[in-house]
PDB file of N, CA and C in Angstrom:
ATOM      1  N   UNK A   1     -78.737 264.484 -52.758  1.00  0.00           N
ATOM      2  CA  UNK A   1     -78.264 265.257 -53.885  1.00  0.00           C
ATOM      3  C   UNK A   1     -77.100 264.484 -54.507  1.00  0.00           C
ATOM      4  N   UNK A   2     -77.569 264.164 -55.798  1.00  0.00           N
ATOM      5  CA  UNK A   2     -76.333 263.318 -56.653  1.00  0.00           C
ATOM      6  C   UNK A   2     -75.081 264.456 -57.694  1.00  0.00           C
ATOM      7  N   UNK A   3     -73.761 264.685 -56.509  1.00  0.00           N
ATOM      8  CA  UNK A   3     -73.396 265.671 -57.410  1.00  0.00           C
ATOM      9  C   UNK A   3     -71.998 265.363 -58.680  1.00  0.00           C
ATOM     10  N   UNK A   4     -71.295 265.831 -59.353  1.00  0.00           N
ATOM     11  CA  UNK A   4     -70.273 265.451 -59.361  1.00  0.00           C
ATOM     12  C   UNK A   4     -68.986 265.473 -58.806  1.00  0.00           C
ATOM     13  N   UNK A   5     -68.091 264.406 -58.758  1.00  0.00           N
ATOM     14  CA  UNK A   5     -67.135 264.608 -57.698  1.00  0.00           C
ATOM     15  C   UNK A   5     -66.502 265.518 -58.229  1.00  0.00           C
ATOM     16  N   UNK A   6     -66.268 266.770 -57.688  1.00  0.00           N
ATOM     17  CA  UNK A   6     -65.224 267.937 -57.815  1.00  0.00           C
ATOM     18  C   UNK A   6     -64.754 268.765 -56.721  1.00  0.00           C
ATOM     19  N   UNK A   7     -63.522 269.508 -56.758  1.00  0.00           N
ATOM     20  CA  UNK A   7     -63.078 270.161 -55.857  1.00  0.00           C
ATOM     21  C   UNK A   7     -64.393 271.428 -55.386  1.00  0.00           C
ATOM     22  N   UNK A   8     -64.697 271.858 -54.632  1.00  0.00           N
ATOM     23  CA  UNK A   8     -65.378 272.735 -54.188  1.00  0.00           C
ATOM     24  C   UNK A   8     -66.908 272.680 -54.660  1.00  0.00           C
ATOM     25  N   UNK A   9     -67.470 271.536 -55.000  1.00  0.00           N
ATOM     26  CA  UNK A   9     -68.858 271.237 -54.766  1.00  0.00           C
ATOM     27  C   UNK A   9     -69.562 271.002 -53.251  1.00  0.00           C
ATOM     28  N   UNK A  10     -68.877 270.381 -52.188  1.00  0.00           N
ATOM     29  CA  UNK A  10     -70.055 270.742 -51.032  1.00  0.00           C
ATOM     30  C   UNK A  10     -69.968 272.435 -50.785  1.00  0.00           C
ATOM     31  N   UNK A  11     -68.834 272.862 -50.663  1.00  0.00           N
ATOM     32  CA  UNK A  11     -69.239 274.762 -50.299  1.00  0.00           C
ATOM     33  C   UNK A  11     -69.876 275.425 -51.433  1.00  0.00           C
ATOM     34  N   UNK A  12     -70.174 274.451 -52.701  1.00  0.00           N
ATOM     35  CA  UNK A  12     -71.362 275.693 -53.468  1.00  0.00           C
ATOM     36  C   UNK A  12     -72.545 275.405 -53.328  1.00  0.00           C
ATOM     37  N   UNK A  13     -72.845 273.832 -53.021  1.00  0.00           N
ATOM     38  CA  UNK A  13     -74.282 273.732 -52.791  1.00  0.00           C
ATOM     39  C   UNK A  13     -74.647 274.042 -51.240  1.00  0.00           C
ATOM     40  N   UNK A  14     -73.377 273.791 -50.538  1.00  0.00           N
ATOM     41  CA  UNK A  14     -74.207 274.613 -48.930  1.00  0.00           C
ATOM     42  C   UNK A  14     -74.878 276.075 -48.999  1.00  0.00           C
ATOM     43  N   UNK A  15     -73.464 276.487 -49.788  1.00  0.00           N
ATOM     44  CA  UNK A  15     -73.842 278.030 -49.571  1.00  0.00           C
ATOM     45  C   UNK A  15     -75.401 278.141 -50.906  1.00  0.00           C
ATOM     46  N   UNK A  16     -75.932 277.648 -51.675  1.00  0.00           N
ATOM     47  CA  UNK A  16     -76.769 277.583 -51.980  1.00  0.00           C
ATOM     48  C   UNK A  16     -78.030 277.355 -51.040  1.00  0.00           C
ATOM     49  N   UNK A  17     -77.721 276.460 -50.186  1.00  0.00           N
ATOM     50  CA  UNK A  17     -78.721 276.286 -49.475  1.00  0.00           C
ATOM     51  C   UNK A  17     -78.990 277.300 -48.374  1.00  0.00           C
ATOM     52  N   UNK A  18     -77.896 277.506 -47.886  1.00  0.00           N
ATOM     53  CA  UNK A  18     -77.861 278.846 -47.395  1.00  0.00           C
ATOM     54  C   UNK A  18     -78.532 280.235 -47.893  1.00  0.00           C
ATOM     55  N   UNK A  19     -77.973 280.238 -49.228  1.00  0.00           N
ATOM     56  CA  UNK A  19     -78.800 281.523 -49.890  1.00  0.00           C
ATOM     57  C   UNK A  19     -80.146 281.649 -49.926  1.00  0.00           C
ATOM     58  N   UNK A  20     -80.610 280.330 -50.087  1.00  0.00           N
ATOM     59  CA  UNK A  20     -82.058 279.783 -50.233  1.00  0.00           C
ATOM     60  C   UNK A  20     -83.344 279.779 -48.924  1.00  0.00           C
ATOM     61  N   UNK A  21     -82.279 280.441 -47.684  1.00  0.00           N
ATOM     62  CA  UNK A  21     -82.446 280.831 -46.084  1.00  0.00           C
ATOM     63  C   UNK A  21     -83.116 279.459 -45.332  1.00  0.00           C
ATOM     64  N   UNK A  22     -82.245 278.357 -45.833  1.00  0.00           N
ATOM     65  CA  UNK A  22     -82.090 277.559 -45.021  1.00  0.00           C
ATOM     66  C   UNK A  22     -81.088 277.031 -44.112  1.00  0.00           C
ATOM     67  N   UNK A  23     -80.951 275.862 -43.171  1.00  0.00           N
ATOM     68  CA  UNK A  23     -80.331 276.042 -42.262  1.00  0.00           C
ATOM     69  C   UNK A  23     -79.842 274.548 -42.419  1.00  0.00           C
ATOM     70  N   UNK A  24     -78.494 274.217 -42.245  1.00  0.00           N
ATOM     71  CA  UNK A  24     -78.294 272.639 -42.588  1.00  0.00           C
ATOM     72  C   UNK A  24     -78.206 272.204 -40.963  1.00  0.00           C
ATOM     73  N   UNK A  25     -78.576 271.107 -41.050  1.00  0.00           N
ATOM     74  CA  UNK A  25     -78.614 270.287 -39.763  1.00  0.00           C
ATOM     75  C   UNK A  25     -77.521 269.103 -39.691  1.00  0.00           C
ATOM     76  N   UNK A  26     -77.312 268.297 -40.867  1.00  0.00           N
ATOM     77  CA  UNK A  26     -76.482 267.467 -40.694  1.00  0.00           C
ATOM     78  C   UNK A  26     -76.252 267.321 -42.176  1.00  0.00           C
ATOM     79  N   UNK A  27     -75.199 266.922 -42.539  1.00  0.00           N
ATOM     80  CA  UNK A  27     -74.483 266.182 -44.267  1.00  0.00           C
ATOM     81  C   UNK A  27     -74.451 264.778 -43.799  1.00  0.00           C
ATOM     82  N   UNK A  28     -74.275 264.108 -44.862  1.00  0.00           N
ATOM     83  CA  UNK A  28     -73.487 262.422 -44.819  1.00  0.00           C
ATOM     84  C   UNK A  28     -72.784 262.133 -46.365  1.00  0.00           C
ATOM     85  N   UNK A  29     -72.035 262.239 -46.455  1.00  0.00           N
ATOM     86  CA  UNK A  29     -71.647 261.455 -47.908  1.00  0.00           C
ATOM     87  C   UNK A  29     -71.107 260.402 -48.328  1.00  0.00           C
ATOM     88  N   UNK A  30     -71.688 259.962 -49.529  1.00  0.00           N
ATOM     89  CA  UNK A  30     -70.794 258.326 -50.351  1.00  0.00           C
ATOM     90  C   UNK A  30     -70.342 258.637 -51.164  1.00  0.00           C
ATOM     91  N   UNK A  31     -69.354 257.943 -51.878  1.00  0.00           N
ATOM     92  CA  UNK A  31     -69.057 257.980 -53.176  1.00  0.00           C
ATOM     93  C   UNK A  31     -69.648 257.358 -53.886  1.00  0.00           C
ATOM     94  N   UNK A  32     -69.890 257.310 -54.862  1.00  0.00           N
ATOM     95  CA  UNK A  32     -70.532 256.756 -56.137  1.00  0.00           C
ATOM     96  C   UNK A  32     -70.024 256.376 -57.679  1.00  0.00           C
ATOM     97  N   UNK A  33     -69.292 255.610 -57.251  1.00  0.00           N
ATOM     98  CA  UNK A  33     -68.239 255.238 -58.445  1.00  0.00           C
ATOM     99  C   UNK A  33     -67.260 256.537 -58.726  1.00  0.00           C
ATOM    100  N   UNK A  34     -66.236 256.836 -58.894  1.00  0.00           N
ATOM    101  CA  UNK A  34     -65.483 257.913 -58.779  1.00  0.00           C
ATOM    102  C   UNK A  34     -65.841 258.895 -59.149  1.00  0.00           C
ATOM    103  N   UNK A  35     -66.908 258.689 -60.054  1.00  0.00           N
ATOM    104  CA  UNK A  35     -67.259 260.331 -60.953  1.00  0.00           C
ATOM    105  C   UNK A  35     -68.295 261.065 -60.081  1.00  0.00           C
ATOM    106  N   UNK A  36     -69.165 260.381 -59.208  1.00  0.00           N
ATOM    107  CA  UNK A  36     -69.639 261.309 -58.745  1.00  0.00           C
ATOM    108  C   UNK A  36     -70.528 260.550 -57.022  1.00  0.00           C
ATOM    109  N   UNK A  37     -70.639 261.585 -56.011  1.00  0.00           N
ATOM    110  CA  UNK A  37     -70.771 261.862 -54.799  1.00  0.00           C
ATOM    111  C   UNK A  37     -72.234 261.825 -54.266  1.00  0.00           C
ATOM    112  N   UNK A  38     -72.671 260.891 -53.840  1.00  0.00           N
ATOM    113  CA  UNK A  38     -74.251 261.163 -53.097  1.00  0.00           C
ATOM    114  C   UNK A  38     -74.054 261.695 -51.830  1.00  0.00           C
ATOM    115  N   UNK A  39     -74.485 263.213 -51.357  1.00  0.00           N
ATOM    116  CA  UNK A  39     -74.975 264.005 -50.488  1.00  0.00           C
ATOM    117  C   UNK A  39     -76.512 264.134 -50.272  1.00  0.00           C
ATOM    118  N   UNK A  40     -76.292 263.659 -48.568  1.00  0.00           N
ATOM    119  CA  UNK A  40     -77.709 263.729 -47.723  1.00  0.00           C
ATOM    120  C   UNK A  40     -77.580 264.879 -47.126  1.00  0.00           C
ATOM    121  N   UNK A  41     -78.332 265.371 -47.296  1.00  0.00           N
ATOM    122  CA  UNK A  41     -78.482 266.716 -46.420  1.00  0.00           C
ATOM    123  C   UNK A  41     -79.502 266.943 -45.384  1.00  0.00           C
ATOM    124  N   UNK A  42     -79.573 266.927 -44.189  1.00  0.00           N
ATOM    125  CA  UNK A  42     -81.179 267.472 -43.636  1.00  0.00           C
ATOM    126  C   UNK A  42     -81.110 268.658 -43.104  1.00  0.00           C
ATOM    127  N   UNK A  43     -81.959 269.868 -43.983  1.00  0.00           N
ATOM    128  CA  UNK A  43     -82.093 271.274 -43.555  1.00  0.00           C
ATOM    129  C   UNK A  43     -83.531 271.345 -42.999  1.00  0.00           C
ATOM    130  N   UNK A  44     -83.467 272.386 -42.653  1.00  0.00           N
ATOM    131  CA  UNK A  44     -84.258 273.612 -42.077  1.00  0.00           C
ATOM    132  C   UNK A  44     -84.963 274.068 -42.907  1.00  0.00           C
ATOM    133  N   UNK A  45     -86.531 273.530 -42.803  1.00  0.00           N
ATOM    134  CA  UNK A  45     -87.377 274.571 -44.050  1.00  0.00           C
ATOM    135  C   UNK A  45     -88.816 274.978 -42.743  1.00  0.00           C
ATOM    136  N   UNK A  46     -89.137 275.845 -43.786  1.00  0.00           N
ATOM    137  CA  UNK A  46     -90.423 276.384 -42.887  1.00  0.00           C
ATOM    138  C   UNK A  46     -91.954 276.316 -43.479  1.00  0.00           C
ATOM    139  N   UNK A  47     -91.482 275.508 -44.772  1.00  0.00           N
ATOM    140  CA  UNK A  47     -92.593 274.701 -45.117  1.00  0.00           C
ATOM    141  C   UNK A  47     -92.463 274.037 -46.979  1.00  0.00           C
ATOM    142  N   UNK A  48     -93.339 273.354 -47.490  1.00  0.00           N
ATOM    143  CA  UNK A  48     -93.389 273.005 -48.426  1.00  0.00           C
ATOM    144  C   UNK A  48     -93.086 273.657 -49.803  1.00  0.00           C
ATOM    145  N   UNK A  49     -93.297 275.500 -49.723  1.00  0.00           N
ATOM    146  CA  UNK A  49     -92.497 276.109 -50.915  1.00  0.00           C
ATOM    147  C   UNK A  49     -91.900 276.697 -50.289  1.00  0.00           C
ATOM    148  N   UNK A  50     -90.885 276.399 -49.180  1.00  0.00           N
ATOM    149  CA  UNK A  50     -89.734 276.693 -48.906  1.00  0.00           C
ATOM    150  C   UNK A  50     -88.527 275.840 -49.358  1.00  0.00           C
ATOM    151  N   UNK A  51     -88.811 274.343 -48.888  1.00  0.00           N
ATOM    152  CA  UNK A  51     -88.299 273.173 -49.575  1.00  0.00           C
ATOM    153  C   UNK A  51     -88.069 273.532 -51.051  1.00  0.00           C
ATOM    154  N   UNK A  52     -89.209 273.158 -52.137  1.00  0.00           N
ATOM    155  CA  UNK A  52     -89.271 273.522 -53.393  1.00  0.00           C
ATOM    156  C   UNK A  52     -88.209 274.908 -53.719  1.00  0.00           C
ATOM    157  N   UNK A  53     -87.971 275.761 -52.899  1.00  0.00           N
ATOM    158  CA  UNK A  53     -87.087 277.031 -53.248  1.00  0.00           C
ATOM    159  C   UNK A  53     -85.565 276.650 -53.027  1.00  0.00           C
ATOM    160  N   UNK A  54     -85.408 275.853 -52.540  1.00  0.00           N
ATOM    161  CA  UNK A  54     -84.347 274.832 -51.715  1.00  0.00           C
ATOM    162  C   UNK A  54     -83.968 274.225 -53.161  1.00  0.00           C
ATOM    163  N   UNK A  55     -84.631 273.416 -53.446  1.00  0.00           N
ATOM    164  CA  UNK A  55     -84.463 272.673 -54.329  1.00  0.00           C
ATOM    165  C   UNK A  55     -84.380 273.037 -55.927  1.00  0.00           C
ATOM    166  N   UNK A  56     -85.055 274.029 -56.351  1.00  0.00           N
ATOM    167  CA  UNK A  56     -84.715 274.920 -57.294  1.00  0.00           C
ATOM    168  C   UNK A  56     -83.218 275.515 -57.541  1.00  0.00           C
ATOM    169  N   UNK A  57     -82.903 275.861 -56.365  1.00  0.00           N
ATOM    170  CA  UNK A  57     -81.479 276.343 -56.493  1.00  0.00           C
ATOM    171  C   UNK A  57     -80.681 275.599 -56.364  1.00  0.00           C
ATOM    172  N   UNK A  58     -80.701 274.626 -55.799  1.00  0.00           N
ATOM    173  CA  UNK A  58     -79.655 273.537 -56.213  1.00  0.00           C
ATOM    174  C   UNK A  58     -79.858 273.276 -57.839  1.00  0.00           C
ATOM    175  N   UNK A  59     -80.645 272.819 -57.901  1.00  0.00           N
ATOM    176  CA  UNK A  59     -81.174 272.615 -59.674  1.00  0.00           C
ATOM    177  C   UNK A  59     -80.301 273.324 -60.544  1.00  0.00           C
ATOM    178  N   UNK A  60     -80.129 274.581 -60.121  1.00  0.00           N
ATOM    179  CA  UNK A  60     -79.351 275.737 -60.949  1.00  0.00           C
ATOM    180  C   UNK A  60     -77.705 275.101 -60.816  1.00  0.00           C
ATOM    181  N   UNK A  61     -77.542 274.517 -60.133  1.00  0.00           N
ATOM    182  CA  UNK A  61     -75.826 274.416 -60.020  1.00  0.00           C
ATOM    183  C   UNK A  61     -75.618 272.920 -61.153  1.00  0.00           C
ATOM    184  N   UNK A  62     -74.500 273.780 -61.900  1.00  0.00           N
ATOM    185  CA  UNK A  62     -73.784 272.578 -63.223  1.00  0.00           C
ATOM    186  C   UNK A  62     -73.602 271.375 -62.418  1.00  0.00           C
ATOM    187  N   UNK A  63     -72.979 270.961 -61.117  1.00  0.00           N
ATOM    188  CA  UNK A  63     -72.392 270.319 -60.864  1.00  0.00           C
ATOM    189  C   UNK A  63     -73.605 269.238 -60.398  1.00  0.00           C
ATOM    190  N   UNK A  64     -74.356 269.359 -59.532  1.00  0.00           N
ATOM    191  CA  UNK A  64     -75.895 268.910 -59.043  1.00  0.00           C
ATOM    192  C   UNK A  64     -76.856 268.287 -60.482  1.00  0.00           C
ATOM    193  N   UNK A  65     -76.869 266.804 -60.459  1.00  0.00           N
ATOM    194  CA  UNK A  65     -77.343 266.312 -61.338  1.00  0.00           C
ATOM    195  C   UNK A  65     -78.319 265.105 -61.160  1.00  0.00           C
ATOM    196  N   UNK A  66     -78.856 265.518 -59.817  1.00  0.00           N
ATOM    197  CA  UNK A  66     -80.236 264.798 -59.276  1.00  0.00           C
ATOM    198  C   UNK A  66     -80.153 264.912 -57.605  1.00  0.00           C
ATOM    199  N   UNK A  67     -82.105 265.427 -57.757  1.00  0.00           N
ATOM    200  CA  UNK A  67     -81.790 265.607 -56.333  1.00  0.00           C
ATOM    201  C   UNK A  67     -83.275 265.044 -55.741  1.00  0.00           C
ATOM    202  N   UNK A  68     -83.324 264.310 -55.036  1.00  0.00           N
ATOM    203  CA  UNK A  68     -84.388 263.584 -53.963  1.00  0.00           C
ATOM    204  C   UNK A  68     -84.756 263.702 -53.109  1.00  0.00           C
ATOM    205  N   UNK A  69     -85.896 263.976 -52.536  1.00  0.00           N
ATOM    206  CA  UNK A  69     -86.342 264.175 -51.633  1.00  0.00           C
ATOM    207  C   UNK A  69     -86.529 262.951 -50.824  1.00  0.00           C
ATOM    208  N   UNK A  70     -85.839 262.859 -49.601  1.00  0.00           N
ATOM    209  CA  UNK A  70     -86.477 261.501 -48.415  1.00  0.00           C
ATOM    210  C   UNK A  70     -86.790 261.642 -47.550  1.00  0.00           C
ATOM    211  N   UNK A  71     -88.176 261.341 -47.166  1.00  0.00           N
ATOM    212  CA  UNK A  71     -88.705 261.912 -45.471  1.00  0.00           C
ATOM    213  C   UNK A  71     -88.231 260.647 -44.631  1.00  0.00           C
ATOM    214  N   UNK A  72     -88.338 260.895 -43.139  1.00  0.00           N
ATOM    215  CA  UNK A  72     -87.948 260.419 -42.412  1.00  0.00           C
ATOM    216  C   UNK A  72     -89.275 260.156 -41.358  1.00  0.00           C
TER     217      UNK A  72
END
């Protein structure tokens, strides 16, 4: 998730993901030139339009301005 760097962007997209009744497993973050923050996230889904519901709601947040999916 490519967000912008701002004060209180990881607790709105967790708790997004949260709302979204998933479960985070681990974060990692970089910076990305000062303006803005690449967040890895690996959650908890219980299947393929669970993910997609995941990802929708991040979508909704101003700050969240690309988000990727990477399997492992």
């Amino acid at each position: 998730v490519m967000v912008e760097n701002r004060r209180g962007v990881l607790a709105r997209v967790a708790s997004e993901i949260a709302e979204a009744g998933s479960n985070i497993d681990s974060i990692t973050m970089a910076e990305d030139r000062a303006v803005f923050t690449n967040m890895h996230f690996v959650v908890e889904v219980a299947n393929r339009q669970h993910l997609a519901r995941v990802m929708r709601a991040l979508r909704r947040l101003p700050d969240v301005k690309k988000i990727t999916r990477v399997r492992e």
